[in-house]
Protein backbone atom coordinates (compact mmCIF):
# COMPACT_ATOMS: atom_id res chain seq x y z
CA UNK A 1 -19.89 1.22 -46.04
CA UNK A 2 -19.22 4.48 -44.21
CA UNK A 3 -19.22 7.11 -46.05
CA UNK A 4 -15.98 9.89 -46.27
CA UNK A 5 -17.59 12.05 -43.98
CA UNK A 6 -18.65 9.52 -41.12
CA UNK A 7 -14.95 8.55 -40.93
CA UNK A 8 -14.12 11.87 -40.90
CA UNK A 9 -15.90 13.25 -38.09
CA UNK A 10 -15.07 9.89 -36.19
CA UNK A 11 -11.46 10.63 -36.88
CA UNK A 12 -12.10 14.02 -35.37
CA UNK A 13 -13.84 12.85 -32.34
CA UNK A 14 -11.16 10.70 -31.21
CA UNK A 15 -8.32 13.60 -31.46
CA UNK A 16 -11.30 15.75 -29.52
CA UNK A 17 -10.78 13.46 -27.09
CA UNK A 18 -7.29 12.92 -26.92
CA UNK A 19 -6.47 16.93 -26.97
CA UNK A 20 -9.11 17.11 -23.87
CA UNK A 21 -6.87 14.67 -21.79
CA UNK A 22 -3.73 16.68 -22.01
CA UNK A 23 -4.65 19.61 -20.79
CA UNK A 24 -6.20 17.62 -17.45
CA UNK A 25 -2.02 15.93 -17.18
CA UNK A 26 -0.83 19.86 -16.87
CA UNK A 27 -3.86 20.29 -14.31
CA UNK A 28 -2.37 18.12 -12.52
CA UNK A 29 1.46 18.68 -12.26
CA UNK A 30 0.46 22.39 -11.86
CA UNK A 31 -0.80 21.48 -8.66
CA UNK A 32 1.34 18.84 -7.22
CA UNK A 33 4.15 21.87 -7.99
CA UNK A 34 2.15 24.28 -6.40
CA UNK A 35 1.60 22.22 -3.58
CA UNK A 36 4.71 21.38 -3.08
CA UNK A 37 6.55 24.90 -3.71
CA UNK A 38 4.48 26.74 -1.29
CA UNK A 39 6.51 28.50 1.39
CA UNK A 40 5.11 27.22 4.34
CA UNK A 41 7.14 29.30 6.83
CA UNK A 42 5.46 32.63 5.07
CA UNK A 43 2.17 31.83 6.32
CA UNK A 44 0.74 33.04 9.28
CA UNK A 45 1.20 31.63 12.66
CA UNK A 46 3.47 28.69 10.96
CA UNK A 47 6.83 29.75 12.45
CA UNK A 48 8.85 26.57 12.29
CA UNK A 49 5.92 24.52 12.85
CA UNK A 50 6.41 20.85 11.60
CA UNK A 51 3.20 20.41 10.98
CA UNK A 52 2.42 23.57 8.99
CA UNK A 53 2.80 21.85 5.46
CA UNK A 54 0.55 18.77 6.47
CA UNK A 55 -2.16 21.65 7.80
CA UNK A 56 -2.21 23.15 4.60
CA UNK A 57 -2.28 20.13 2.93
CA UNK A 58 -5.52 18.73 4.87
CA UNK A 59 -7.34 22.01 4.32
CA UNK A 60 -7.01 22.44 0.99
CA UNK A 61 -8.04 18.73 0.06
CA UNK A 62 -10.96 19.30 2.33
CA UNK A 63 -11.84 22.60 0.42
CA UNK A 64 -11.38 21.06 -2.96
CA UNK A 65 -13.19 17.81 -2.23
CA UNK A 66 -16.79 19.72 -0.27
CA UNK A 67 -16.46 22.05 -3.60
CA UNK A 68 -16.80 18.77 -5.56
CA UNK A 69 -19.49 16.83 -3.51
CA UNK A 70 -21.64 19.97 -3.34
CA UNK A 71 -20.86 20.08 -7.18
CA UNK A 72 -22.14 16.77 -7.84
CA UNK A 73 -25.07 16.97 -5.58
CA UNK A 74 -27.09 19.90 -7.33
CA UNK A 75 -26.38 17.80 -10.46
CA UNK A 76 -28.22 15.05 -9.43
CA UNK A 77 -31.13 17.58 -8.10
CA UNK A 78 -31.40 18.96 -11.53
CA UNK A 79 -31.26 15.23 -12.86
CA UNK A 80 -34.36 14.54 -10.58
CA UNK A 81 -36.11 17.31 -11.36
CA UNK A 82 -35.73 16.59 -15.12
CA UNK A 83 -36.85 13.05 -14.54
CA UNK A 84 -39.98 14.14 -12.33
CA UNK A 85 -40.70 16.79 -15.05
CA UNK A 86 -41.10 13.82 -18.09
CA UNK A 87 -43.21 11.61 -15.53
């Protein structure tokens, strides 16, 4: 039988978790409104330009998703290096 404490901190864990996921939904429509409220015709050289938005658009996603490969990528160095150091 689990004793008061156990549950307790198990209790806690899950709400941990479930306050951690909120905050990630805000992230997110944060964005998708900043995205989407940008005034496209104030930046430069985009002077009724259809494609101005779309431009933006690709850029940024680019930006975001090299920031995250490059991310991921020294992790797994430092992962590799850990597992060459216990060998």
């Amino acid at each position: 039988m689990k004793s008061t404490r156990a549950t307790f901190e198990e209790q806690e864990a899950v709400r941990g978790r479930l306050q951690s996921i909120f905050p990630y939904g805000g992230l997110v429509l944060s964005i998708i409104t900043g995205i989407f409220g940008i005034n496209v015709d104030a930046i430069p050289g985009a002077e009724e330009s259809p494609y101005a938005f779309a431009l933006f658009t690709y850029i940024l996603t680019k930006l975001i998703v090299e920031e995250h490969v490059e991310v991921r990528k020294l992790e797994l160095q430092e992962l590799v290096k850990m597992f060459q150091q216990r060998m």
